[in-house]
PDB file of N, CA and C in Angstrom:
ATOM      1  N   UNK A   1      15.486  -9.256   3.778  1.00  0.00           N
ATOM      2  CA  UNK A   1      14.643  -8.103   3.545  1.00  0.00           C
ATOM      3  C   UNK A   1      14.127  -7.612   4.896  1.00  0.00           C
ATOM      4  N   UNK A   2      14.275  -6.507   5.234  1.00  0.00           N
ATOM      5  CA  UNK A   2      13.458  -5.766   6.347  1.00  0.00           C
ATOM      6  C   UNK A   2      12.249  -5.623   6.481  1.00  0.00           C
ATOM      7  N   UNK A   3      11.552  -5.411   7.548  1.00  0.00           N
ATOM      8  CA  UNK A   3      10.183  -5.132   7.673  1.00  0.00           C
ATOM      9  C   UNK A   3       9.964  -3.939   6.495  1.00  0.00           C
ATOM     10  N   UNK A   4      10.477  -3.266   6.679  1.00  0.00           N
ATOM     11  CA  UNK A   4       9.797  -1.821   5.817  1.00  0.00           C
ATOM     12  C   UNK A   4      10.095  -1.904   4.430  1.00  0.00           C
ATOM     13  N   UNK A   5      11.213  -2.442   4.062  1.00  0.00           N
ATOM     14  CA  UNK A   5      11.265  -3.010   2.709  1.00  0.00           C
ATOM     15  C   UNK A   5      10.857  -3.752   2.141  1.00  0.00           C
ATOM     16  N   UNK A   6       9.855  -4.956   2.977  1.00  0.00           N
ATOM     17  CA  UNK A   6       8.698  -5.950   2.531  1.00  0.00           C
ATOM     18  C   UNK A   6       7.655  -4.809   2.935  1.00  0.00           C
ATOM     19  N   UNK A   7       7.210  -4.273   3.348  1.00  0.00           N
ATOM     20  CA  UNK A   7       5.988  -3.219   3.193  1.00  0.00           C
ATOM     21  C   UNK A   7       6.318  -2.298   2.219  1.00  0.00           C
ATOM     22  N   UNK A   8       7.387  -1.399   1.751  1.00  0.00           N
ATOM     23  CA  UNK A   8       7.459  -1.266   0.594  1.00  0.00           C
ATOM     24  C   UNK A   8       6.782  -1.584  -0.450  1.00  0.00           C
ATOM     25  N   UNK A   9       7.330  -2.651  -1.271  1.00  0.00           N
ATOM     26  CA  UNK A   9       7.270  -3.826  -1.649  1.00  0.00           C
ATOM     27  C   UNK A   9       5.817  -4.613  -2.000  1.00  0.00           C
ATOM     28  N   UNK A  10       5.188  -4.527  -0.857  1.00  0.00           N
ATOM     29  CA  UNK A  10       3.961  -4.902  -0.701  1.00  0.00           C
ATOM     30  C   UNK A  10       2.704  -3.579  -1.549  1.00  0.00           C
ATOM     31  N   UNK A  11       3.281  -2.356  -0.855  1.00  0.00           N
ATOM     32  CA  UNK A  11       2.705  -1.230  -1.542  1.00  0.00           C
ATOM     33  C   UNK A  11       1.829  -1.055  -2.475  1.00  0.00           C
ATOM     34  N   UNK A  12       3.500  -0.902  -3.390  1.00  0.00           N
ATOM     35  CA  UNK A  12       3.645  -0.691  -4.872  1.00  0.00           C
ATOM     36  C   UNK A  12       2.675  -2.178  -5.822  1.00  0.00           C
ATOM     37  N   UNK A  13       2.856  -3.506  -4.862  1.00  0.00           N
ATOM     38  CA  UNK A  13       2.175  -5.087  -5.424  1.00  0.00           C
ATOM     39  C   UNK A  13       0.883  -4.257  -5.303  1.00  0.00           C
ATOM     40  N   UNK A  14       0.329  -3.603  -4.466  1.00  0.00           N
ATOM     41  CA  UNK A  14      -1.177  -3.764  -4.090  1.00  0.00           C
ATOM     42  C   UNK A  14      -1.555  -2.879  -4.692  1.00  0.00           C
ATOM     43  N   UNK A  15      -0.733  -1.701  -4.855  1.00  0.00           N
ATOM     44  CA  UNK A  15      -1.540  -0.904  -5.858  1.00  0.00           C
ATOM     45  C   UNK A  15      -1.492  -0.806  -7.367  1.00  0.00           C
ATOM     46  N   UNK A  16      -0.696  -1.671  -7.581  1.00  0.00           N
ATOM     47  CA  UNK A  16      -0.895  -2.055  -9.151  1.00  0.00           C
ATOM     48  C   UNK A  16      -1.664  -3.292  -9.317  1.00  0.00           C
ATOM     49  N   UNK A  17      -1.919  -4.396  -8.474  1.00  0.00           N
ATOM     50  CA  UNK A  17      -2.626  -5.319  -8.932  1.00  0.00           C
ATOM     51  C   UNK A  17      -4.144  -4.525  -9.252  1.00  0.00           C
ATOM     52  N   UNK A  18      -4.562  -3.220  -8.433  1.00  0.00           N
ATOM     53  CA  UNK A  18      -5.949  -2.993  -8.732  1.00  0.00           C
ATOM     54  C   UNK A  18      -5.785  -1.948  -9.348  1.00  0.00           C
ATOM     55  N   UNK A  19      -4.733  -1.428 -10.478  1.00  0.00           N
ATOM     56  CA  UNK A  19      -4.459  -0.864 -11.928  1.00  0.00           C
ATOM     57  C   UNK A  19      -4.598   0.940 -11.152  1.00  0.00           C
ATOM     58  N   UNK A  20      -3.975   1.493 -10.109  1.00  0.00           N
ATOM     59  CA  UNK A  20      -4.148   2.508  -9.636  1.00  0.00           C
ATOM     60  C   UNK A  20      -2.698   3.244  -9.783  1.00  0.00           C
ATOM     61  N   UNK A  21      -2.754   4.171 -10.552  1.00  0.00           N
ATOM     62  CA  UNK A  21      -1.452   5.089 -10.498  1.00  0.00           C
ATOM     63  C   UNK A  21      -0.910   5.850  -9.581  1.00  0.00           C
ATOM     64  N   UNK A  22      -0.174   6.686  -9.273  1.00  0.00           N
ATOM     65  CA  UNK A  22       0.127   7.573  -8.062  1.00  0.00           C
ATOM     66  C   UNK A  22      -1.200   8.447  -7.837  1.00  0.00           C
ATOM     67  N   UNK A  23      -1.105   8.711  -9.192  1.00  0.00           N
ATOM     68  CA  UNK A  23      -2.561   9.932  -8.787  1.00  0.00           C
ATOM     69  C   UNK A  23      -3.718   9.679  -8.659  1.00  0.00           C
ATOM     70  N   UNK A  24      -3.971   8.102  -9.036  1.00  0.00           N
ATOM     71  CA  UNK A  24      -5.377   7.803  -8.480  1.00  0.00           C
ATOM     72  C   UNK A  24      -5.365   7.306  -6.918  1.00  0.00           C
ATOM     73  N   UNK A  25      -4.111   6.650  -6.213  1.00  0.00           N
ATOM     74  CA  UNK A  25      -3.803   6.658  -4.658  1.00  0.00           C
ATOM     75  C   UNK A  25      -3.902   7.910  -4.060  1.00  0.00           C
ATOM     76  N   UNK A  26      -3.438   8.884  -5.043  1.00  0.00           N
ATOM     77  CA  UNK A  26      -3.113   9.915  -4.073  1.00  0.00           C
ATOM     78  C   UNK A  26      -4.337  10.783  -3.917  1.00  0.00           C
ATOM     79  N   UNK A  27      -5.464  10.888  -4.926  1.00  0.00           N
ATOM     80  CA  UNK A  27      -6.993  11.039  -5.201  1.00  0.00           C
ATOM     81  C   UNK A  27      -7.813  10.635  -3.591  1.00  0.00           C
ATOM     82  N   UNK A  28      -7.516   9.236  -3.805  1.00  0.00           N
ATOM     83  CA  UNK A  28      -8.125   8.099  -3.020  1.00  0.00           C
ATOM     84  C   UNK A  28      -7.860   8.328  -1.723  1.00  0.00           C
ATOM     85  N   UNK A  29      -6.715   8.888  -1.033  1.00  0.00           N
ATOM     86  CA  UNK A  29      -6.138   8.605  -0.075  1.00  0.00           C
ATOM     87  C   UNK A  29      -6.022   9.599   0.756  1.00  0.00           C
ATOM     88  N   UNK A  30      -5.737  11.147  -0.547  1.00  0.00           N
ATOM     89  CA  UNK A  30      -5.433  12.424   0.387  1.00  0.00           C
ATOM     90  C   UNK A  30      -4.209  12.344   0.589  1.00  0.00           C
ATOM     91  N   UNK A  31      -3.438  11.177   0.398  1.00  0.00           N
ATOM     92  CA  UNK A  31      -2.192  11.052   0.215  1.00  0.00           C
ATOM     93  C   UNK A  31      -0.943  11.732  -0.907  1.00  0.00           C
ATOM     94  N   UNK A  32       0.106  12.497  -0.848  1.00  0.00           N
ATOM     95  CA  UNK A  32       0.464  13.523  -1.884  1.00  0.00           C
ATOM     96  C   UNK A  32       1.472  12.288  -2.557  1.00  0.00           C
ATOM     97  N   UNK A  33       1.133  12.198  -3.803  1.00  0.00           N
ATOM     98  CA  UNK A  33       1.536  11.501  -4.955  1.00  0.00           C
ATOM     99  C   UNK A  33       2.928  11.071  -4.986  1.00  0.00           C
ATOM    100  N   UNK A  34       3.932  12.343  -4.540  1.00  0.00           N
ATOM    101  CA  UNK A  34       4.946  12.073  -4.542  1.00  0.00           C
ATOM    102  C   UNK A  34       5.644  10.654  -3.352  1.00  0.00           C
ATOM    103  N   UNK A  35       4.796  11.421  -2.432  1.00  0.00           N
ATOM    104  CA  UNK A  35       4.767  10.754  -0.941  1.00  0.00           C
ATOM    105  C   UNK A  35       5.133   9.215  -0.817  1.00  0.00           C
ATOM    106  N   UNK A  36       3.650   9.003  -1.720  1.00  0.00           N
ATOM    107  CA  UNK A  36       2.892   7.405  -2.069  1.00  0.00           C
ATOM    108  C   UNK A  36       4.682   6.697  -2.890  1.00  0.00           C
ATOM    109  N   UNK A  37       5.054   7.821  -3.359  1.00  0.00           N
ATOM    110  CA  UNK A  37       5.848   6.823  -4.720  1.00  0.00           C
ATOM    111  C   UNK A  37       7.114   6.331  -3.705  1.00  0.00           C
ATOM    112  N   UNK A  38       7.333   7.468  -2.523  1.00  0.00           N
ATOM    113  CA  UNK A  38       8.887   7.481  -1.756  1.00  0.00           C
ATOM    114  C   UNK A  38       8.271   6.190  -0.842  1.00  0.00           C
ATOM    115  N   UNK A  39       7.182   6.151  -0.038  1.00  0.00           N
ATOM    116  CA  UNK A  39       7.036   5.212   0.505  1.00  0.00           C
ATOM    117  C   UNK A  39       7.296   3.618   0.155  1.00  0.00           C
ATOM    118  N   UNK A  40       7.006   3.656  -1.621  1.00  0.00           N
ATOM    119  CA  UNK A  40       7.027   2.283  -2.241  1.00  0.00           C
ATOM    120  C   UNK A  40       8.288   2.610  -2.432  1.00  0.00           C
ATOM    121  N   UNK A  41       8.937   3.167  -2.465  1.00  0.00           N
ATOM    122  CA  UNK A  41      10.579   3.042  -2.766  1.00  0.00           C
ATOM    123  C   UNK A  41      11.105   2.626  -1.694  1.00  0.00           C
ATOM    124  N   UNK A  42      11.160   3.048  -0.229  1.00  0.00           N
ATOM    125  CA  UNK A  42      11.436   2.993   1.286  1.00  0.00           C
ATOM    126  C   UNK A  42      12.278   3.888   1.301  1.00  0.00           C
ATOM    127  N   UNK A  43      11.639   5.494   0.829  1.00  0.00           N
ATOM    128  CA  UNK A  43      12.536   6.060   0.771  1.00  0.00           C
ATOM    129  C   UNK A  43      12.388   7.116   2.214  1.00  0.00           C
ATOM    130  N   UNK A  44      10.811   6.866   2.373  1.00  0.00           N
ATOM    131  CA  UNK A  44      10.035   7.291   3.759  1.00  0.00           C
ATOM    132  C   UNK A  44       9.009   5.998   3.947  1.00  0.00           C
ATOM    133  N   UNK A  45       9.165   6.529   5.572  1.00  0.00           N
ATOM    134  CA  UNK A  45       8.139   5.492   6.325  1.00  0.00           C
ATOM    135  C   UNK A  45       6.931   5.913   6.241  1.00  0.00           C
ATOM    136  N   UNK A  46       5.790   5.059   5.733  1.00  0.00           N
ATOM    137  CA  UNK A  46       4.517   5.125   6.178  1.00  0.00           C
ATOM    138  C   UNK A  46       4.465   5.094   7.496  1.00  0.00           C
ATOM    139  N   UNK A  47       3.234   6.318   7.905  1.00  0.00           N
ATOM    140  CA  UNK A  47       2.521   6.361   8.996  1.00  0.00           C
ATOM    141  C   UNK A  47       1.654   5.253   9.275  1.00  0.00           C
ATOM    142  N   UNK A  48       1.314   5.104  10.181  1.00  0.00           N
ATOM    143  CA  UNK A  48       0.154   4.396  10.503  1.00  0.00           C
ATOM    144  C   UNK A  48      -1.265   4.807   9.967  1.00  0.00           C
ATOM    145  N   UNK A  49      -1.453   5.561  10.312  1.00  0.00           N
ATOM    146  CA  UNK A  49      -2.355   6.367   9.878  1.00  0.00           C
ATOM    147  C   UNK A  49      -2.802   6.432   7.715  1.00  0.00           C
ATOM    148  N   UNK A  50      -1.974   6.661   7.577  1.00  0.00           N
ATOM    149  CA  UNK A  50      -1.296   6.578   6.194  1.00  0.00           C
ATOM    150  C   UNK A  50      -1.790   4.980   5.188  1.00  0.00           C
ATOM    151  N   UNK A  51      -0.812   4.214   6.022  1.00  0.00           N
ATOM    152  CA  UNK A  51      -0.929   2.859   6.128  1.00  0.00           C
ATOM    153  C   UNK A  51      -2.427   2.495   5.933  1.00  0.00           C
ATOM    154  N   UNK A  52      -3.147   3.156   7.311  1.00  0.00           N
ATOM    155  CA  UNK A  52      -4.918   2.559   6.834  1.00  0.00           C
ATOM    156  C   UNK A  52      -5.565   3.005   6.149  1.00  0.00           C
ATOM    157  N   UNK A  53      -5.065   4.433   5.361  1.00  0.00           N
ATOM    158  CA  UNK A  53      -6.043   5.075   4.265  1.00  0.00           C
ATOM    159  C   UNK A  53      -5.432   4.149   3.269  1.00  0.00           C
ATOM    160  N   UNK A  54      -4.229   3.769   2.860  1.00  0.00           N
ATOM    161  CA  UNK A  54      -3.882   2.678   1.569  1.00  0.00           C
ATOM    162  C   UNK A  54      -4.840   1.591   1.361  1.00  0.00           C
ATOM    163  N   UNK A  55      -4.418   0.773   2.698  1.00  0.00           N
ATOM    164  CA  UNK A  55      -5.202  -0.781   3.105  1.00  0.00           C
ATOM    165  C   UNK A  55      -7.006  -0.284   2.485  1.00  0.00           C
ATOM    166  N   UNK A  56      -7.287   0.996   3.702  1.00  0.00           N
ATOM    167  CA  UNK A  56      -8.879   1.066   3.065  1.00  0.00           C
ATOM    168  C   UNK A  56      -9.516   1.556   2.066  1.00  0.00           C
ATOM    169  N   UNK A  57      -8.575   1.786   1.082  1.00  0.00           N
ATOM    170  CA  UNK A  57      -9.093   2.063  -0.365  1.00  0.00           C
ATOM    171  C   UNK A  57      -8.923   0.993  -1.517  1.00  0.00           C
ATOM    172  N   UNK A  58      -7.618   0.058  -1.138  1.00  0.00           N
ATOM    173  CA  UNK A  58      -7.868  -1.040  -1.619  1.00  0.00           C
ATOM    174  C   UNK A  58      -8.371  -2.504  -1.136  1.00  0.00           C
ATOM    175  N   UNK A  59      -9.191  -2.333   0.245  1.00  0.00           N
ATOM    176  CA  UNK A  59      -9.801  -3.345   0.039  1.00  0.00           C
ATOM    177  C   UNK A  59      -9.319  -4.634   0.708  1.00  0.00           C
ATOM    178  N   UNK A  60      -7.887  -4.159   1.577  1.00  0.00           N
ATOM    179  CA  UNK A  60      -6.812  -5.143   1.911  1.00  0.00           C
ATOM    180  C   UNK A  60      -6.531  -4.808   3.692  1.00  0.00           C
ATOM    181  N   UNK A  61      -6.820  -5.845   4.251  1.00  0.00           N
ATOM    182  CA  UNK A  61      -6.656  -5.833   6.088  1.00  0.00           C
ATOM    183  C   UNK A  61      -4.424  -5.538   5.838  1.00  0.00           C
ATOM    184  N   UNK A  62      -4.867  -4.106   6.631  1.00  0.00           N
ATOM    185  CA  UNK A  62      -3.156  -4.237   7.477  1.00  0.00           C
ATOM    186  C   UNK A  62      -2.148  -5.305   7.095  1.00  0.00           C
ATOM    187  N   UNK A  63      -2.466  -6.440   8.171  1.00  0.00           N
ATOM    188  CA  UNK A  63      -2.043  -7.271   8.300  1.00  0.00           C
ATOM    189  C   UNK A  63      -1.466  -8.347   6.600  1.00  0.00           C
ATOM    190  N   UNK A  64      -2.098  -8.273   5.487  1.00  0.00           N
ATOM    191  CA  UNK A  64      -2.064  -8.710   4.514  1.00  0.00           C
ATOM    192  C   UNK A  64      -0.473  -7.876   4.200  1.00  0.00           C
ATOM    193  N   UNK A  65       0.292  -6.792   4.417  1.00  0.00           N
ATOM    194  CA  UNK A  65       1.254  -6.039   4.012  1.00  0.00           C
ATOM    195  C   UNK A  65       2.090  -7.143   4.074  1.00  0.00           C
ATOM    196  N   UNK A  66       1.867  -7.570   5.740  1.00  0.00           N
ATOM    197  CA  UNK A  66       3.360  -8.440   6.467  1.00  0.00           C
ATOM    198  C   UNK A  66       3.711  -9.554   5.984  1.00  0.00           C
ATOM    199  N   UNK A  67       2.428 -10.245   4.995  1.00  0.00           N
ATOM    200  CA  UNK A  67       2.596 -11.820   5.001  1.00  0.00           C
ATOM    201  C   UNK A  67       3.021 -12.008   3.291  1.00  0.00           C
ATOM    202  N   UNK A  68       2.448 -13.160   2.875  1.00  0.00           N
ATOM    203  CA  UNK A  68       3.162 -13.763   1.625  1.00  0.00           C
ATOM    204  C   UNK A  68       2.484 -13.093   0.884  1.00  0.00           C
ATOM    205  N   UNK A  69       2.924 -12.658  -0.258  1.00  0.00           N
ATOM    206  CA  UNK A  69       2.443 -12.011  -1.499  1.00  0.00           C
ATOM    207  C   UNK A  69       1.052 -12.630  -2.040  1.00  0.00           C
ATOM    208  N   UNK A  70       1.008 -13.529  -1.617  1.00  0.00           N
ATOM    209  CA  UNK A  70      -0.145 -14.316  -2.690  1.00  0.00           C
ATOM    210  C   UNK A  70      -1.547 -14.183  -2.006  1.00  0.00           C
ATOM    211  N   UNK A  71      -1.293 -13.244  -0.870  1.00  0.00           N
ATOM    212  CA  UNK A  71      -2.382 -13.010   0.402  1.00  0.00           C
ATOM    213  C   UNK A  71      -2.946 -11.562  -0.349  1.00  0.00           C
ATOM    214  N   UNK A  72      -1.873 -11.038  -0.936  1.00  0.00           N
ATOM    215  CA  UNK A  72      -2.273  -9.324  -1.838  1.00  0.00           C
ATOM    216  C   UNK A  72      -3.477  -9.819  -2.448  1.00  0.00           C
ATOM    217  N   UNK A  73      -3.776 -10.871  -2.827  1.00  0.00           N
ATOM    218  CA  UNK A  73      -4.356 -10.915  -3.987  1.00  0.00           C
ATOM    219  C   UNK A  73      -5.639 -11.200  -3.601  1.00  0.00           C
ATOM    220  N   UNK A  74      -6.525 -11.387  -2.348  1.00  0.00           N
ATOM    221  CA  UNK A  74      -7.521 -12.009  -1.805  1.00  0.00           C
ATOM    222  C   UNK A  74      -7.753 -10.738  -0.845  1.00  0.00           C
ATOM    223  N   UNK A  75      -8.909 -10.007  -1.490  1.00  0.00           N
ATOM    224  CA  UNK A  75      -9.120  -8.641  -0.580  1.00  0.00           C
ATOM    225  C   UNK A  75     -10.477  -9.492   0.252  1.00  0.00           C
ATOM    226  N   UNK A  76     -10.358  -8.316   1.188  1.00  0.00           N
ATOM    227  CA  UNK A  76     -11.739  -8.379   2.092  1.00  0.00           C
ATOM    228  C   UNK A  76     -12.509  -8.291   1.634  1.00  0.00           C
ATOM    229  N   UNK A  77     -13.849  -9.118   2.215  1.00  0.00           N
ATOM    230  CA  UNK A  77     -15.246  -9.512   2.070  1.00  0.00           C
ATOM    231  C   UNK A  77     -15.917  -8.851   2.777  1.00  0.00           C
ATOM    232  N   UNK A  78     -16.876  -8.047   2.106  1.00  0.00           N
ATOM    233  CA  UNK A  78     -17.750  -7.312   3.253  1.00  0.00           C
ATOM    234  C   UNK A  78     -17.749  -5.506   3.514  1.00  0.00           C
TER     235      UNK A  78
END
């Protein structure tokens, strides 16, 4: 699996574990709905930028994308 296809991947895990549809990411984010869905596909690259409006609406450090799935599940404190 590639980097961007485990961020993919990771995405789509993080925003369904906290029950959020396209249009409530895309609400949340300013992010356009369609956008959100191609990114979890790898059909486009997330920005960086992009990337930290996801992470900071759910609650999840960057870094949590890259690692083991079971890290999705343990948001930030604080």
């Amino acid at each position: 699996m590639t980097l961007s296809e485990l961020i993919a991947a990771r995405l789509r895990e993080v925003r369904n574990y906290h029950g959020f549809t396209l249009k409530d990411m895309s609400e949340r984010t300013g992010i356009v709905a369609s956008s959100i869905g191609k990114y979890e596909r790898g059909e486009l690259r997330i920005t960086v930028e992009y990337l930290e409006a996801f992470c900071r609406v759910t609650n999840h450090p960057v870094e949590a994308l890259f690692r083991d799935a079971t890290e999705l599940t343990k948001p930030r404190r604080g």
